[in-house]
Each structure stands twice: as C-alpha cells, then as structure tokens.
PDB file of N, CA and C in Angstrom:
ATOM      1  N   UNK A   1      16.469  19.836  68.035  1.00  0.00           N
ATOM      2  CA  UNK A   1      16.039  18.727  68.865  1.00  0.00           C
ATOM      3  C   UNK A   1      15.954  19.214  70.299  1.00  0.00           C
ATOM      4  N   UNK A   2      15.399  18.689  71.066  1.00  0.00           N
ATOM      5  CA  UNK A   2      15.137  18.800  72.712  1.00  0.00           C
ATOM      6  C   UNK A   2      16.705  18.765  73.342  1.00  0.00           C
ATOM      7  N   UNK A   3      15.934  18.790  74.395  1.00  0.00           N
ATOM      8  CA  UNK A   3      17.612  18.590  75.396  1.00  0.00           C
ATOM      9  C   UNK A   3      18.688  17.253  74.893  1.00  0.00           C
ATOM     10  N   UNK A   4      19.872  18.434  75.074  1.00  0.00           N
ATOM     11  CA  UNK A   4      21.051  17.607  74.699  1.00  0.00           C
ATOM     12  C   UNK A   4      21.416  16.611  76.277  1.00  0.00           C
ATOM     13  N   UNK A   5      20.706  16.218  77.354  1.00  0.00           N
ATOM     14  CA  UNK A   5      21.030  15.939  78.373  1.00  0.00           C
ATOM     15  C   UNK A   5      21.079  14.293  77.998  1.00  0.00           C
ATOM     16  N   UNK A   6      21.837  13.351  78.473  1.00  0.00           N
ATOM     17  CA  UNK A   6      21.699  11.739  78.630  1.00  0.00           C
ATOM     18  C   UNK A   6      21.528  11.441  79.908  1.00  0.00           C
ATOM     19  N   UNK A   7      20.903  10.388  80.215  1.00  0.00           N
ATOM     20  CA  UNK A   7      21.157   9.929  81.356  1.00  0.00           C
ATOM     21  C   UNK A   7      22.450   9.093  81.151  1.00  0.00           C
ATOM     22  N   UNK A   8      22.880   8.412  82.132  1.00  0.00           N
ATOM     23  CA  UNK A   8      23.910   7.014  82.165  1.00  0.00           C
ATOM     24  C   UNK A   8      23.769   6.267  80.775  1.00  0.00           C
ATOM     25  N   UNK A   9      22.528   5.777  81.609  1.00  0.00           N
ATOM     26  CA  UNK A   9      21.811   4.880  80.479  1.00  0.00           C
ATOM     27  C   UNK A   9      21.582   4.632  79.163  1.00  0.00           C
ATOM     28  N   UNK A  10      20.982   5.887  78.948  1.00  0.00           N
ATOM     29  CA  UNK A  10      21.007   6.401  77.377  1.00  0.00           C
ATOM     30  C   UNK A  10      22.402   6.822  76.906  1.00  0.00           C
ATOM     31  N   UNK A  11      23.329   7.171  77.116  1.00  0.00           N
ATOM     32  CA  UNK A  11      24.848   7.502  76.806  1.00  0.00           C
ATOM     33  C   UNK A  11      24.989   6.047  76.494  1.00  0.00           C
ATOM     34  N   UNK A  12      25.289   5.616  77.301  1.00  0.00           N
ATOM     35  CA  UNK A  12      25.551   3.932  77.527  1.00  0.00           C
ATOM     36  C   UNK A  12      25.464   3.333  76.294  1.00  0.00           C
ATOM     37  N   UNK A  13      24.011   3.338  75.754  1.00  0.00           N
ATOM     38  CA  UNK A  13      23.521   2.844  74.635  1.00  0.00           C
ATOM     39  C   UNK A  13      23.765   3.713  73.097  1.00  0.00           C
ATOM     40  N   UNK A  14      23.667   4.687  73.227  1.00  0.00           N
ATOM     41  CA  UNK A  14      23.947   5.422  72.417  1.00  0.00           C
ATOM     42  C   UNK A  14      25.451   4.992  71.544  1.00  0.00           C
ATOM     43  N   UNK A  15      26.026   5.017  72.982  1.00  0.00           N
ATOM     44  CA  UNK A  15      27.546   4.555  72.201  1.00  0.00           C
ATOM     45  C   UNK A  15      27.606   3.518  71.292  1.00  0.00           C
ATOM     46  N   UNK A  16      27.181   2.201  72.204  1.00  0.00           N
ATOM     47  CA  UNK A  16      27.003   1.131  71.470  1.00  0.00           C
ATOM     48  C   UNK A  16      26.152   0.881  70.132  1.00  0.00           C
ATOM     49  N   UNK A  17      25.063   1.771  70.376  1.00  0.00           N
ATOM     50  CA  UNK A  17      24.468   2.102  68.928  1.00  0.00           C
ATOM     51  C   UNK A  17      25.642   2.621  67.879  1.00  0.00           C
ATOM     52  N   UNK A  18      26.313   3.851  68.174  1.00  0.00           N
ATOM     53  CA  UNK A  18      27.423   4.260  67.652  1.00  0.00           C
ATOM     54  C   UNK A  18      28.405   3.161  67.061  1.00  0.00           C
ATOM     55  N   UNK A  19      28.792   2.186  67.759  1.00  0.00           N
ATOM     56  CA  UNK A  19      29.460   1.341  67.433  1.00  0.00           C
ATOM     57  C   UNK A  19      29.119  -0.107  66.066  1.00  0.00           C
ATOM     58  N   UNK A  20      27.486   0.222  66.226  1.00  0.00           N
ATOM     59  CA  UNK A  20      27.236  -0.719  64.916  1.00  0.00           C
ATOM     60  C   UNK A  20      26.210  -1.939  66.162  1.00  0.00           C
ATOM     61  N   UNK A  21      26.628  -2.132  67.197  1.00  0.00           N
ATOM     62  CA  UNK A  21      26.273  -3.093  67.793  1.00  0.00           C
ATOM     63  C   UNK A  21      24.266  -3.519  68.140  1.00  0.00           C
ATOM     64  N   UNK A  22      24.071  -4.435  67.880  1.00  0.00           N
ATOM     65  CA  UNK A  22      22.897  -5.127  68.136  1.00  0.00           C
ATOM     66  C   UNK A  22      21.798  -4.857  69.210  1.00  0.00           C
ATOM     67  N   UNK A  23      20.777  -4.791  68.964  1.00  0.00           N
ATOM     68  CA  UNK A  23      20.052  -4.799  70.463  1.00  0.00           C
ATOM     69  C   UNK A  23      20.970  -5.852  71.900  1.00  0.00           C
ATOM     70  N   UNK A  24      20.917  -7.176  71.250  1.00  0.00           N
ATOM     71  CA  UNK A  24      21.125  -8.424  72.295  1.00  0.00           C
ATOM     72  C   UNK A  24      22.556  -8.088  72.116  1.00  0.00           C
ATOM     73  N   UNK A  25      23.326  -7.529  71.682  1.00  0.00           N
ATOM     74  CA  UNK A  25      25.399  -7.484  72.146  1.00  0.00           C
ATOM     75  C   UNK A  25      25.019  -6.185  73.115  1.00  0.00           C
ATOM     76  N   UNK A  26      24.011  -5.166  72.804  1.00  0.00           N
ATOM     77  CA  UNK A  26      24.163  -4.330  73.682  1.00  0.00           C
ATOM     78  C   UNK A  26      23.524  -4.120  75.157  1.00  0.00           C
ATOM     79  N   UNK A  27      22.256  -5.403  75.118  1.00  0.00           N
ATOM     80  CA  UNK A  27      21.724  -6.489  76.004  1.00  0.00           C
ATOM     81  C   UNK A  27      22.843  -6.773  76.850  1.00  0.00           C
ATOM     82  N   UNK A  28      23.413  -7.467  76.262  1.00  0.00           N
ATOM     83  CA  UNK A  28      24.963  -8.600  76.912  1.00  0.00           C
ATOM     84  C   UNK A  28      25.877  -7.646  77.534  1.00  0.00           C
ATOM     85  N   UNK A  29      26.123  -6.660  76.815  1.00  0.00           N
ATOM     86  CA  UNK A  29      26.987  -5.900  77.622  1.00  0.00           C
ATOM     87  C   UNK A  29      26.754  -5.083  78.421  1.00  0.00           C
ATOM     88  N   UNK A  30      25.408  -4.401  78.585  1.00  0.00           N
ATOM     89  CA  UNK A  30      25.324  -4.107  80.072  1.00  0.00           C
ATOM     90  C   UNK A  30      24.764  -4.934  80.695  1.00  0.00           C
ATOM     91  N   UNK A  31      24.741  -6.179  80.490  1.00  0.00           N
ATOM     92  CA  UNK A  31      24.036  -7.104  81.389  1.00  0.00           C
ATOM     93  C   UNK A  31      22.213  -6.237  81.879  1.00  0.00           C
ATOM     94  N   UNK A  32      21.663  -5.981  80.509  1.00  0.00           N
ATOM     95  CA  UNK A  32      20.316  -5.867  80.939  1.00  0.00           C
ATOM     96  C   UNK A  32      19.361  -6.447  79.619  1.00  0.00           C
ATOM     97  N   UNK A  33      17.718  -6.391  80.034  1.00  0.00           N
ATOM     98  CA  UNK A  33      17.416  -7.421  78.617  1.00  0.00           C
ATOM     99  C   UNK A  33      17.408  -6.745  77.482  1.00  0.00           C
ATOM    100  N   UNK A  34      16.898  -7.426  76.563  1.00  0.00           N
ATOM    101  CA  UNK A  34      17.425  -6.765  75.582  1.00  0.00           C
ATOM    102  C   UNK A  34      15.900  -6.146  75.110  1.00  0.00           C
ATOM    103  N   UNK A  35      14.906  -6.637  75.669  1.00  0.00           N
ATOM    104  CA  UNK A  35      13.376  -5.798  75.834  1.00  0.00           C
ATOM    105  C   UNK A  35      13.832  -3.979  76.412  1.00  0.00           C
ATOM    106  N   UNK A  36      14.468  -3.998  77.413  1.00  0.00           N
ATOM    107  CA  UNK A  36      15.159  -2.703  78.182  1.00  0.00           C
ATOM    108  C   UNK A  36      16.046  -1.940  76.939  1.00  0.00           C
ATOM    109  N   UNK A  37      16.626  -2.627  76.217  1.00  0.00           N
ATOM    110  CA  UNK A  37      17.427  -1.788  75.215  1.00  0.00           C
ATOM    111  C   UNK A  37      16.959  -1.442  73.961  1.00  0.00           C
ATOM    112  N   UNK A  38      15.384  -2.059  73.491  1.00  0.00           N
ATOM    113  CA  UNK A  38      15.027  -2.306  72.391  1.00  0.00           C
ATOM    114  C   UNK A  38      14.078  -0.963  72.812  1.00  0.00           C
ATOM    115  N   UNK A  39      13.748  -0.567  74.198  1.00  0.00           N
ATOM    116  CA  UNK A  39      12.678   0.560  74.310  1.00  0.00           C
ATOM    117  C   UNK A  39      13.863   1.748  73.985  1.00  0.00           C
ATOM    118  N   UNK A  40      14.578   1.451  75.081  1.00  0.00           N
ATOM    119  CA  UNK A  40      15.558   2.788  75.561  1.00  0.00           C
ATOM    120  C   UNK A  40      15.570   3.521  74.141  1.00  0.00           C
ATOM    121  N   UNK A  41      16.328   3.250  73.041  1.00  0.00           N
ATOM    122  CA  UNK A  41      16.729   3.992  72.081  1.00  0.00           C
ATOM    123  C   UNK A  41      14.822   4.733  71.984  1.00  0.00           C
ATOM    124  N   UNK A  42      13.966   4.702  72.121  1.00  0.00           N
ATOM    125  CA  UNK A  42      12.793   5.083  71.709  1.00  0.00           C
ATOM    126  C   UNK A  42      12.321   5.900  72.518  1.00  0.00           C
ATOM    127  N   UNK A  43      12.622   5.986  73.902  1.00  0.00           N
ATOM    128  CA  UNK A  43      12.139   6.870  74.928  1.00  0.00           C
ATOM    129  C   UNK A  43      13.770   7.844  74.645  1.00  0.00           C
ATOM    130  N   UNK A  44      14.803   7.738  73.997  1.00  0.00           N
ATOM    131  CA  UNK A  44      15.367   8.875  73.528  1.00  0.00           C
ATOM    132  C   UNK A  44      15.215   9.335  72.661  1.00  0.00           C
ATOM    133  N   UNK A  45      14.746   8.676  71.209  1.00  0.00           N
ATOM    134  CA  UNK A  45      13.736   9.303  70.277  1.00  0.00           C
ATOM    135  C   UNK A  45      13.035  10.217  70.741  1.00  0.00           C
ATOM    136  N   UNK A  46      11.370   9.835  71.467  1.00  0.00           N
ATOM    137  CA  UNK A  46      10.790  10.663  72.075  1.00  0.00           C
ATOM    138  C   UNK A  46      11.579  12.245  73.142  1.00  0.00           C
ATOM    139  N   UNK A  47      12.238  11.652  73.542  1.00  0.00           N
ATOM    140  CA  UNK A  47      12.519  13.433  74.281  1.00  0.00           C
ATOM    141  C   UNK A  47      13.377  14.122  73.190  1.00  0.00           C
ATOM    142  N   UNK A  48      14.287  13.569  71.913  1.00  0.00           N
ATOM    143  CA  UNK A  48      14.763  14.231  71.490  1.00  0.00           C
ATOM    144  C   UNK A  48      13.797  14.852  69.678  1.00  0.00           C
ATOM    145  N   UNK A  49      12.299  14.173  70.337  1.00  0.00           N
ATOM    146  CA  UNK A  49      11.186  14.695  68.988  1.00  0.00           C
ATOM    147  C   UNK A  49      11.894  14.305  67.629  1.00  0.00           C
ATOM    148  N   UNK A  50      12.278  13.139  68.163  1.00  0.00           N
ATOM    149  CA  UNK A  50      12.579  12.676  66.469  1.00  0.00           C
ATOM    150  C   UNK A  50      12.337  11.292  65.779  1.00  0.00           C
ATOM    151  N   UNK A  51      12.734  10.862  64.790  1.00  0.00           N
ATOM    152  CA  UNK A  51      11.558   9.795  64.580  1.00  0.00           C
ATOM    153  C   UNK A  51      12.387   8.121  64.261  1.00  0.00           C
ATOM    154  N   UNK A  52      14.089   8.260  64.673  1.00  0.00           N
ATOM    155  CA  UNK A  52      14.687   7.187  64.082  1.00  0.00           C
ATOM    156  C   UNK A  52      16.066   7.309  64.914  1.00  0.00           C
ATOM    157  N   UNK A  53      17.060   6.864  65.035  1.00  0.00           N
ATOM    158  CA  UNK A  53      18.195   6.431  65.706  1.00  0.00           C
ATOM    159  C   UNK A  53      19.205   7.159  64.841  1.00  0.00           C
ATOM    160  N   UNK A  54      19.209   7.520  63.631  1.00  0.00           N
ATOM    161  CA  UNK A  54      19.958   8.503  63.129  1.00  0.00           C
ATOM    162  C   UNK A  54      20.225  10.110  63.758  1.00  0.00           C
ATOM    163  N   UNK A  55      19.387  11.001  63.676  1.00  0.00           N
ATOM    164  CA  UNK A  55      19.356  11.879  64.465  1.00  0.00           C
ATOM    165  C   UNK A  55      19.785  12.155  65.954  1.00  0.00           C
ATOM    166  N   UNK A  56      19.698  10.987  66.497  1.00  0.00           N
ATOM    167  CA  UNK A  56      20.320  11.038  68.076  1.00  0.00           C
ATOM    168  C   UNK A  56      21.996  10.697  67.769  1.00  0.00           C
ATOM    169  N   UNK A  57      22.029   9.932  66.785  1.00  0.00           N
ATOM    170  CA  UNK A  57      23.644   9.546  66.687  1.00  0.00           C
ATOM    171  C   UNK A  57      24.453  10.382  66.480  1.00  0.00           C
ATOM    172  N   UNK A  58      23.842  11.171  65.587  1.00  0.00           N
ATOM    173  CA  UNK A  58      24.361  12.755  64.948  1.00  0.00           C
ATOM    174  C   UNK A  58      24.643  13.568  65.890  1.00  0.00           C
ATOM    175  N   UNK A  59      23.400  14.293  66.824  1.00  0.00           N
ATOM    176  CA  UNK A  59      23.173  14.625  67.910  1.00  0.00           C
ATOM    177  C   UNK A  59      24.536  14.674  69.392  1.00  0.00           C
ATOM    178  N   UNK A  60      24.543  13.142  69.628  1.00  0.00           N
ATOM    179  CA  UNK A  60      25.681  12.800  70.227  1.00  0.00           C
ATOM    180  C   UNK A  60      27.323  12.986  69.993  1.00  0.00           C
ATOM    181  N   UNK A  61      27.292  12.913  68.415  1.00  0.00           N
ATOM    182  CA  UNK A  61      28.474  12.929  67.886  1.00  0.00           C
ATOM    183  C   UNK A  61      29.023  14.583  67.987  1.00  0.00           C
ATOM    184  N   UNK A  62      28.417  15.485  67.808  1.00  0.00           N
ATOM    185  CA  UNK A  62      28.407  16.712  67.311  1.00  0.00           C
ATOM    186  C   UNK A  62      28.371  17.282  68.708  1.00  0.00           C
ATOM    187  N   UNK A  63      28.120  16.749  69.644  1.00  0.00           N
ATOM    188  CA  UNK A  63      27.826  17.391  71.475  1.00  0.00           C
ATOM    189  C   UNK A  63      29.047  16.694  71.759  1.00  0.00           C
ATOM    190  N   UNK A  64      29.589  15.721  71.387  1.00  0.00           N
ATOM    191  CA  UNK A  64      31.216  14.931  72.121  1.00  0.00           C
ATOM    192  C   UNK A  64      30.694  13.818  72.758  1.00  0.00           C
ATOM    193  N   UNK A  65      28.975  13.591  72.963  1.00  0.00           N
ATOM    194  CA  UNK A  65      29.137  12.779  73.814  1.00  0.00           C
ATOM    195  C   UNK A  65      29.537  11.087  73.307  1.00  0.00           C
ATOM    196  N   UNK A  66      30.005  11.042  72.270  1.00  0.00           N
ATOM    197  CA  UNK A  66      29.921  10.040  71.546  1.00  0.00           C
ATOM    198  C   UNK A  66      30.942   9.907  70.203  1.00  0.00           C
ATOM    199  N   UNK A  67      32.060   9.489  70.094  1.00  0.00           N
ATOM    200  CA  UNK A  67      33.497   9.837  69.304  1.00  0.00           C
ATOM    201  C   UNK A  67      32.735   8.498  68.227  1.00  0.00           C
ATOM    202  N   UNK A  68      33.145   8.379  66.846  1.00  0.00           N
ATOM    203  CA  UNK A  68      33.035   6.988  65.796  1.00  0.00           C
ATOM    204  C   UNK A  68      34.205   7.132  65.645  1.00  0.00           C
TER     205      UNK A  68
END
C-alpha cells in the first residue's frame, strides 16, 4: 500500500472505524458531519490504492497506529 502517513484526521477516524463505530457516532464525536466522515475513509482508500476499509484497518493495526 502507499504511504503509511495519517493525517490527525484520518487517524482520528480510523480508530473509530477500528472500534466498530458508525459514520454519524463518528460524526458526533468529532463534532463534524457525517457527509465529512462518510468521504474521509475514501480519500484514505484512495492514497492507500485500495478498494475497502479493511485494508487500511489492517494497515493501521500492524504500523501501531491503531490498538483493537
């Protein structure tokens, strides 16, 4: 996969993806919409050339940036 780099942002979400949690709980909890969180996971798809939310989870888990 592409760069192992996150922004804030994408960490942010990632986790909460990690955690099982929803577009709109992960909306709610950073207090942003949930249109903003429903892209994000997809513009990290794209830089990490892959085609689903599995692979980045993996990704994260295996770099530390992201404990289950």
């Amino acid at each position: 996969m592409g760069s192992r780099v996150y922004t804030e942002r994408e960490l942010s979400i990632v986790e909460f993806l990690a955690q099982g949690l929803s577009n709109a709980e992960i909306a709610q909890a950073l207090h942003l919409s949930e249109g903003t969180v429903t892209s994000n996971p997809g513009c990290i798809m794209n830089k990490r050339g892959v085609r689903d939310r599995l692979p980045v989870l993996i990704d994260a888990v295996r770099t530390n940036h992201v404990t289950l």
